[in-house]
Protein backbone atom coordinates (compact mmCIF):
# COMPACT_ATOMS: atom_id res chain seq x y z
CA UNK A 1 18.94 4.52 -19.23
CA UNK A 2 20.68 2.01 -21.35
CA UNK A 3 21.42 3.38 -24.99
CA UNK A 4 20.62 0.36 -26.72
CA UNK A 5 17.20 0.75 -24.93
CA UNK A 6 16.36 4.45 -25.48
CA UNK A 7 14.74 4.39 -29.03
CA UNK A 8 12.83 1.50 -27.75
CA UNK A 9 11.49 3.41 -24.28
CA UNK A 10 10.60 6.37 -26.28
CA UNK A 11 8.70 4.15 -28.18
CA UNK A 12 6.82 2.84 -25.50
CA UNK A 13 6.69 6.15 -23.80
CA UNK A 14 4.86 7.90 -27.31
CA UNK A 15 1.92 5.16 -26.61
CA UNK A 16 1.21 5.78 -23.62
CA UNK A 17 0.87 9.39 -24.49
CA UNK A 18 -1.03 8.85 -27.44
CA UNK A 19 -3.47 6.44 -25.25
CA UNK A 20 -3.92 9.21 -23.09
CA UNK A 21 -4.41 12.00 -25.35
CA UNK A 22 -6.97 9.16 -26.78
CA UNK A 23 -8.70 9.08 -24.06
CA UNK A 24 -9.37 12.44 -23.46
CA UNK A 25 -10.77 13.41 -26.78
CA UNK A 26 -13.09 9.91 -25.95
CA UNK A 27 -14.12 12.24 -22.77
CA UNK A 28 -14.42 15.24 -24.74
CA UNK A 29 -16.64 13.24 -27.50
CA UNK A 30 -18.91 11.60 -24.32
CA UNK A 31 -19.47 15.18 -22.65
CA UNK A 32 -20.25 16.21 -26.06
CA UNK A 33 -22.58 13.76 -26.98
CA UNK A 34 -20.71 13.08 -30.45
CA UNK A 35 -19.80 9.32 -29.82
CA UNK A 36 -23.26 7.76 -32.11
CA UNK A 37 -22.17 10.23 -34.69
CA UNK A 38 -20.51 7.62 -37.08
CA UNK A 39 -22.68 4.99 -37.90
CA UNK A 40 -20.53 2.35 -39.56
CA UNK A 41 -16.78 1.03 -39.28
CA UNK A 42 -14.23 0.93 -41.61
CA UNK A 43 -11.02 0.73 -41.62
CA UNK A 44 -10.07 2.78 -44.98
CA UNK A 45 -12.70 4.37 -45.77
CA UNK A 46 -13.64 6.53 -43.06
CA UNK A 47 -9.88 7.57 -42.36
CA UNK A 48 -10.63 11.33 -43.23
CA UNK A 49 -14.66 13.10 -43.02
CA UNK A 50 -16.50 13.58 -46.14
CA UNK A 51 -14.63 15.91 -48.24
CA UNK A 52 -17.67 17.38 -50.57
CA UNK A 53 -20.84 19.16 -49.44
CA UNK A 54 -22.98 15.83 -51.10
CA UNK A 55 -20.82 13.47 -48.65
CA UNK A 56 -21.92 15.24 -45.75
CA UNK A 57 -25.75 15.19 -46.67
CA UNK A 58 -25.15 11.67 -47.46
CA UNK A 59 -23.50 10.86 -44.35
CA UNK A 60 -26.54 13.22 -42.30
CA UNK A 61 -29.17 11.18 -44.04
CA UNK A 62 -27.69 8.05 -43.05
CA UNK A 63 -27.21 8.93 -39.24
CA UNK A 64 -31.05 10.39 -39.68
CA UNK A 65 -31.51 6.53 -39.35
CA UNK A 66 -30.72 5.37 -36.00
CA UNK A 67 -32.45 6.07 -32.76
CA UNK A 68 -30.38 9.06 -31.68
CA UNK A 69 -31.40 11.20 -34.18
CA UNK A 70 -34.99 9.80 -34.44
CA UNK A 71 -35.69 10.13 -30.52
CA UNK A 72 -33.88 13.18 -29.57
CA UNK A 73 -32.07 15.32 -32.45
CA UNK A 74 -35.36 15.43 -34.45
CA UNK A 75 -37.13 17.90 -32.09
CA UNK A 76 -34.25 20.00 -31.55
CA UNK A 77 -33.70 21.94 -34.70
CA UNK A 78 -30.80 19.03 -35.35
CA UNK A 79 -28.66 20.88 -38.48
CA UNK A 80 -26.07 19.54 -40.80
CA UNK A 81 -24.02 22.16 -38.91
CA UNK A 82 -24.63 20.59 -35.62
CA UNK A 83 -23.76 16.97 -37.41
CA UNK A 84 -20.74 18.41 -38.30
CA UNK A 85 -19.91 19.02 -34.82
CA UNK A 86 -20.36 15.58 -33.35
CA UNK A 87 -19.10 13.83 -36.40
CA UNK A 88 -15.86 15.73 -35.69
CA UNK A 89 -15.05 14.21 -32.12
CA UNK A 90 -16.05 10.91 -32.38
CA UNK A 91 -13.81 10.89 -35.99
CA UNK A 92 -10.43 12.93 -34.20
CA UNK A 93 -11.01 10.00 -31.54
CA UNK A 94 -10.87 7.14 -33.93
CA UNK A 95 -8.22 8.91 -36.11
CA UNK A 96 -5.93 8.83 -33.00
CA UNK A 97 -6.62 5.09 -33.01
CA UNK A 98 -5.23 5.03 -35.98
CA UNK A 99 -2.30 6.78 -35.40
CA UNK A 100 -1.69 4.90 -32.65
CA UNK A 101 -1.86 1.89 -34.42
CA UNK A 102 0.81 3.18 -36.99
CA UNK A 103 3.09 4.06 -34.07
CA UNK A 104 2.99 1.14 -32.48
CA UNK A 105 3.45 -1.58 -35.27
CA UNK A 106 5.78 0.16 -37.74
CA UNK A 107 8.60 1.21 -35.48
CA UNK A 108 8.21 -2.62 -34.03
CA UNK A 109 8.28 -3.68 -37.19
CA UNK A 110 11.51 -1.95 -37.47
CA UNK A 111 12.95 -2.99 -33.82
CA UNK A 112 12.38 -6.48 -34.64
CA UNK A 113 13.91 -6.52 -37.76
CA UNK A 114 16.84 -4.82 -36.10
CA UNK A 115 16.51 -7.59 -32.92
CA UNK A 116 16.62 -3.79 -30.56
CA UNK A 117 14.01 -5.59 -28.72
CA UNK A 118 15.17 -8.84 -25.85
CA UNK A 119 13.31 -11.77 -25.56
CA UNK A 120 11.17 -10.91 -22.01
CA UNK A 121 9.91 -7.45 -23.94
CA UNK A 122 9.08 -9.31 -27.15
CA UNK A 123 6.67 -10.76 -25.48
CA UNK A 124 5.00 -8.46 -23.64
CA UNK A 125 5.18 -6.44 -26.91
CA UNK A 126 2.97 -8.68 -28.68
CA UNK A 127 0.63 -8.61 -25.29
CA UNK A 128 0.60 -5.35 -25.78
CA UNK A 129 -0.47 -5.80 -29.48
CA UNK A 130 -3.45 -7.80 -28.41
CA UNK A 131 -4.43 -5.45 -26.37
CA UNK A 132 -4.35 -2.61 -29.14
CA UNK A 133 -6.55 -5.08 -31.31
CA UNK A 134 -9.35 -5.70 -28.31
CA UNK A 135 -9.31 -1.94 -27.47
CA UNK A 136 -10.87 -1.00 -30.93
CA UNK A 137 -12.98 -4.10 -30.81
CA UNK A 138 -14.53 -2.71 -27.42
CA UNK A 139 -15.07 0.54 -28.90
CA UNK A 140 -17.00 -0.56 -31.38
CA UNK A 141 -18.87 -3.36 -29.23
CA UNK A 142 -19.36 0.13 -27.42
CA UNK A 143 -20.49 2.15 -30.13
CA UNK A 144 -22.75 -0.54 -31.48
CA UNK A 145 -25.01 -0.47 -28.01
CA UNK A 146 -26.46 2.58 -29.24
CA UNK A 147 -27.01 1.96 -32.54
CA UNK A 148 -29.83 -0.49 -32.04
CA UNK A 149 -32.57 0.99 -30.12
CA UNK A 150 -31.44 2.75 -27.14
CA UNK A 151 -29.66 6.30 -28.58
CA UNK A 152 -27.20 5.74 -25.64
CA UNK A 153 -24.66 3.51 -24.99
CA UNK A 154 -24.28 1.09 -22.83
CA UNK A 155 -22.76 2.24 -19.50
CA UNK A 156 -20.85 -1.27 -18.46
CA UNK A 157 -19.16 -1.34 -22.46
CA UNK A 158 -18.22 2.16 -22.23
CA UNK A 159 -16.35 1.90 -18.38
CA UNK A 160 -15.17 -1.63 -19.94
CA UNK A 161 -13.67 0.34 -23.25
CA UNK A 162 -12.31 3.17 -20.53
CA UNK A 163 -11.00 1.01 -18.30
CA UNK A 164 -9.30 -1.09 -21.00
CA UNK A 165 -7.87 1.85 -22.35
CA UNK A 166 -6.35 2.86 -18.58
CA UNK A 167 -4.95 -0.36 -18.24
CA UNK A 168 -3.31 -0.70 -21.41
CA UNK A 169 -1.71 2.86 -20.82
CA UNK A 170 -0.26 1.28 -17.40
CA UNK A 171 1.03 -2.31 -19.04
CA UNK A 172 2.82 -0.07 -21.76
CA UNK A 173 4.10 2.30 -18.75
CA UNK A 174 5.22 -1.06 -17.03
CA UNK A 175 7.36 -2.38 -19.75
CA UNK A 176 8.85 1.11 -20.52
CA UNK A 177 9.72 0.71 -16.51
CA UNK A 178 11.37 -2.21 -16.95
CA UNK A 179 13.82 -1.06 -19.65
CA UNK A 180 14.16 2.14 -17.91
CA UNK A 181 15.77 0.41 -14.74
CA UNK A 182 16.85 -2.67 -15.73
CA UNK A 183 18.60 -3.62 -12.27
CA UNK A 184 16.42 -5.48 -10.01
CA UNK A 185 16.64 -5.04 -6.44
CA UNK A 186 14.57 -6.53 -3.53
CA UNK A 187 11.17 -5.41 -3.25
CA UNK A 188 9.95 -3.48 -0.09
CA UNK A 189 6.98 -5.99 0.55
CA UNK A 190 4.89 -4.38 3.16
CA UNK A 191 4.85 -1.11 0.50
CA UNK A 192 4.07 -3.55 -2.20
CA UNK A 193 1.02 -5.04 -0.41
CA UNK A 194 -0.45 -1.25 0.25
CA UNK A 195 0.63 -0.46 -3.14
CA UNK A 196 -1.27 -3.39 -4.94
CA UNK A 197 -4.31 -2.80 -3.01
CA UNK A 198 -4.31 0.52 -3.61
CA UNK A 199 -4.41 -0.11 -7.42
CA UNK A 200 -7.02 -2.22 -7.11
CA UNK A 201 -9.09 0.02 -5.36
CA UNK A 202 -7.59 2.70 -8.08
CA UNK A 203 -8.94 0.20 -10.99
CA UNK A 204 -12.53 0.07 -9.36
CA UNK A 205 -12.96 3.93 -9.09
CA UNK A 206 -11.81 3.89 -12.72
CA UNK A 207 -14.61 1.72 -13.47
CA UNK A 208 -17.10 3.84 -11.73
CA UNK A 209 -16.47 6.60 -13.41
CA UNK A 210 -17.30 4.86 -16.80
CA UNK A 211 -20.13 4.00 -14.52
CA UNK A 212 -21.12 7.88 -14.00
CA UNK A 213 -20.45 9.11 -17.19
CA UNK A 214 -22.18 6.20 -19.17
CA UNK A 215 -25.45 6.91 -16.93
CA UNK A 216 -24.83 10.63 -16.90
CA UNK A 217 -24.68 10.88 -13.15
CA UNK A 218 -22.58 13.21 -11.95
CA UNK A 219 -25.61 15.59 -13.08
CA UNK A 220 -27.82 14.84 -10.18
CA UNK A 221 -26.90 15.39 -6.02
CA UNK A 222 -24.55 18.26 -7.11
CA UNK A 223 -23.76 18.77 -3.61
CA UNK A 224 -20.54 17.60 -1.56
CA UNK A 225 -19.83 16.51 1.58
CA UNK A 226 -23.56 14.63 1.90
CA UNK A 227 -25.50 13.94 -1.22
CA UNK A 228 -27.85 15.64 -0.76
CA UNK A 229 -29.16 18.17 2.20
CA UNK A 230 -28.55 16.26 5.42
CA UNK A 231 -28.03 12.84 3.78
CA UNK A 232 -24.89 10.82 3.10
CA UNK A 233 -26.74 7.68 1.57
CA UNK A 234 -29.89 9.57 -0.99
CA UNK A 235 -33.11 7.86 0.18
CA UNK A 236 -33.41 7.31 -3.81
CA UNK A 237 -31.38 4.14 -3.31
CA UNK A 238 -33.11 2.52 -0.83
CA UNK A 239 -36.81 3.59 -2.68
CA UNK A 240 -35.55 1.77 -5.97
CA UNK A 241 -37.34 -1.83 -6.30
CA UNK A 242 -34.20 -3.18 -7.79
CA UNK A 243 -31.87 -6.04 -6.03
CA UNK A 244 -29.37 -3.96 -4.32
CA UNK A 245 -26.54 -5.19 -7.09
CA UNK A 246 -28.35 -3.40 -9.71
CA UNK A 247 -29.23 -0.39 -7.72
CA UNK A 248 -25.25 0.21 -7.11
CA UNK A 249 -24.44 -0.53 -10.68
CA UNK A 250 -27.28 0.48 -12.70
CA UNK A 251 -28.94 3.05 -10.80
CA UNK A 252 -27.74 6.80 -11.08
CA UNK A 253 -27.74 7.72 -7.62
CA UNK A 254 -26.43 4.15 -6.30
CA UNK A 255 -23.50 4.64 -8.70
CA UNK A 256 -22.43 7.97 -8.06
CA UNK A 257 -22.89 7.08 -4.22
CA UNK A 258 -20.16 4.41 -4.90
CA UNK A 259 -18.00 6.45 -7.02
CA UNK A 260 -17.42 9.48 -4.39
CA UNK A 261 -17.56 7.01 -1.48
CA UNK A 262 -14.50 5.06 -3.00
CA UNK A 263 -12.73 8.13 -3.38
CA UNK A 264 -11.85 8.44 -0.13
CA UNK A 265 -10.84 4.80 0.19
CA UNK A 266 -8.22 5.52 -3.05
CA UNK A 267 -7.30 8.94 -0.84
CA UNK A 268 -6.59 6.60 2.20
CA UNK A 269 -4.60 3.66 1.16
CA UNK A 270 -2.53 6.55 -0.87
CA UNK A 271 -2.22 8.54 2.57
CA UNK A 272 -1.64 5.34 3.84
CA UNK A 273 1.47 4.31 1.71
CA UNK A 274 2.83 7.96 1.91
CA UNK A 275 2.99 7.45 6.46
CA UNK A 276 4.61 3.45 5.67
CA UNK A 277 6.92 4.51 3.73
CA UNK A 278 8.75 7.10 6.24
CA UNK A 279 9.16 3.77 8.12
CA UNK A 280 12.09 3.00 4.97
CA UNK A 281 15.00 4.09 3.58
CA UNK A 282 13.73 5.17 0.27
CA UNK A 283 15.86 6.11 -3.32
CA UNK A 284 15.60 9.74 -4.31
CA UNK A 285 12.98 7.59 -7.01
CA UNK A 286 10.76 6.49 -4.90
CA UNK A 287 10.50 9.33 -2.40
CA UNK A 288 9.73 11.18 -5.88
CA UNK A 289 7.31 8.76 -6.51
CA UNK A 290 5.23 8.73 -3.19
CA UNK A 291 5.31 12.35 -2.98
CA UNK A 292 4.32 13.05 -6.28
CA UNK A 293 1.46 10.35 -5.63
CA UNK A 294 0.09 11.95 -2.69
CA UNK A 295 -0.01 15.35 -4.43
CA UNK A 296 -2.17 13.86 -7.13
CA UNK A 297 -4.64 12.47 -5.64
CA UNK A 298 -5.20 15.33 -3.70
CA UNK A 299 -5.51 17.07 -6.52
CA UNK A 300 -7.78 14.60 -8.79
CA UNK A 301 -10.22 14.59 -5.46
CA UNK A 302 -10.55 18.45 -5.54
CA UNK A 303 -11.16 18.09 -8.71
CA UNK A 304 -13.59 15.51 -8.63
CA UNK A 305 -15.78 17.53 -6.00
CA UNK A 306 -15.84 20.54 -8.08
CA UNK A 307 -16.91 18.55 -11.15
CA UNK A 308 -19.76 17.26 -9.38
CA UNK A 309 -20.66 21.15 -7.33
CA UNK A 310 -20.31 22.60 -10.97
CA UNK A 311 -22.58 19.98 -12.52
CA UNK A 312 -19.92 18.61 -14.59
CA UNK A 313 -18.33 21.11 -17.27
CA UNK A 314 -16.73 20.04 -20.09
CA UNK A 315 -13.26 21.51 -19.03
CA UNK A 316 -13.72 20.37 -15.23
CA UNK A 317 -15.20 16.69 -16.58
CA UNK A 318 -12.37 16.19 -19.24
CA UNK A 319 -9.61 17.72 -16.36
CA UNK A 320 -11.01 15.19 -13.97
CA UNK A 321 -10.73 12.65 -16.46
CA UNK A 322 -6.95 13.57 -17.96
CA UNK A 323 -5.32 13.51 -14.17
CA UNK A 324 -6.81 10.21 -13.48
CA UNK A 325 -4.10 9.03 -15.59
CA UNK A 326 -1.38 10.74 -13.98
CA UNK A 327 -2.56 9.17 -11.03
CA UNK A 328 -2.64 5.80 -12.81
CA UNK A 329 0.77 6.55 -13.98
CA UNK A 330 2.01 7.80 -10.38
CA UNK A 331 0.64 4.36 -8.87
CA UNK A 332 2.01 2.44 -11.68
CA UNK A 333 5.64 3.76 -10.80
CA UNK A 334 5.54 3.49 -7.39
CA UNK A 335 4.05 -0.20 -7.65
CA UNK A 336 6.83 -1.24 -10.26
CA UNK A 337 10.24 1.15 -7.98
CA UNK A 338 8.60 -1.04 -4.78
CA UNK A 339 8.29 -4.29 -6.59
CA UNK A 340 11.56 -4.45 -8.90
């Protein structure tokens, strides 16, 4: 690692663990049900919760006002205590947008002033940037969804803000790459290829999940291999009077059946990579790499069956959740150690 570069990688490196810790307390507020628990935006003035018992009422009889509270909090003995609760997740996962935001402009502020940052990473700096701005845009364009009638929101914005959120953790990991080893040798293309496709694949799982949780359906078919006793493909599917597009992305057995079916299409093309690879002299880096890849996805598919068996806990869900993004990150490296 190049001195003149390490302030600058550590930089980079702090967002993409703040992005991830982000998203985790964003799994921990869905499992929770806190996310409709703030009402409003703002940038200031919702920074820290109310501080006085009469801001707290206040704030309660406001979120009294929208559907969530009106179609399903009112009959269950809903307290200011239990407001309390929700209200705290949904405002530690905005704060951590905020600190995010201070991390990422002041100390480039400060690299730019000092010119610590070349030309090709300016750039993708202020992509980056953009990509901050949109991602609290789409959280809101998230939240918003179940403000209006529905108390839920929508599946597609919330695996659109989730998926966002994973790929802006792997841009910022990309960039950090590329200051990390600066030296560019030829790519191994026929690991590449595997490698690309098994992102994409990677990416579409991702979006599935938002899928599941948005639709809450990883609490139905609790049962792994077959969905169900003695079926693979839940009759459910083929009974809904949807178009087929709509059953697999709207309907809560249709989606699930996609989301553990891909799984073992991300499991092969990652099993797939690990063989290929053998057939190459590798750097200690990448035979890190493809191990360590292979070992996670093993691991994030255990865990993903026991999620569903257990009919998704909170630890289990969020766990499931959290190594999905060391599997981003182990696919990320290998892509960029193959590529550059």
């Amino acid at each position: 690692m190049k001195n003149k570069n390490k302030s600058v990688i550590i930089w980079l490196l702090s967002g993409c663990f703040l992005v991830f810790v982000m998203v985790v307390v964003g799994g921990i507020t869905r499992l929770t049900n806190s996310g409709l628990s703030m009402t409003d935006w703002h940038l200031v003035t919702d920074t820290f919760p109310p501080l006085t018992e009469a801001k707290w009422q206040e704030t309660f009889e406001r979120y009294k006002q929208f559907p969530e509270y009106q179609k399903i909090n009112i009959h269950n003995d809903f307290t200011l205590s239990d407001y309390k609760f929700i209200y705290f997740w949904e405002w530690f996962h905005r704060f951590i947008g905020r600190i995010l935001g201070f991390v990422f402009i002041i100390p480039f502020v400060y690299f730019f002033i000092k010119k610590r940052i070349d030309k090709a990473t300016l750039g993708k700096c202020y992509i980056l940037l953009g990509m901050g701005a949109l991602q609290g845009f789409l959280g809101w364009f998230m939240v918003r969804s179940g403000l209006i009638d529905n108390p839920d929101v929508s599946h597609f914005r919330l695996s659109l803000h989730l998926t966002f959120a994973f790929i802006t953790f792997a841009y910022t990991l990309w960039v950090a790459l590329d200051l990390i080893y600066p030296e560019r040798k030829s790519p191994i293309i026929p690991l590449r290829k595997i490698g690309r496709i098994a992102l994409l694949f990677l990416l579409v799982q991702i979006i599935y999940g938002g899928f599941v949780a948005g639709l809450d359906a990883g609490f139905i078919h609790n049962h792994w291999p077959l969905m169900s006793d003695g079926e693979f493909f839940h009759e459910s599917i083929i009974l809904e009077k949807n178009t087929w597009l709509e059953r697999l992305t709207e309907g809560k057995s249709g989606v699930q059946f996609v989301h553990r079916t891909l799984a073992y299409f991300v499991v092969g093309l990652m099993v797939l990579l690990y063989f290929k690879s053998k057939n190459y002299t590798l750097s200690i880096q990448q035979k890190t790499g493809v191990n360590s890849l292979v070992i996670i996805v093993f691991i994030q598919f255990l865990l993903g069956v026991f999620t569903l068996l257990f009919h998704v806990p909170l630890w289990l869900g969020v766990t499931h959740q959290a190594v999905a993004f060391f599997l981003l990150a182990a696919m990320t490296y290998n892509l960029h150690r193959f590529s550059k």
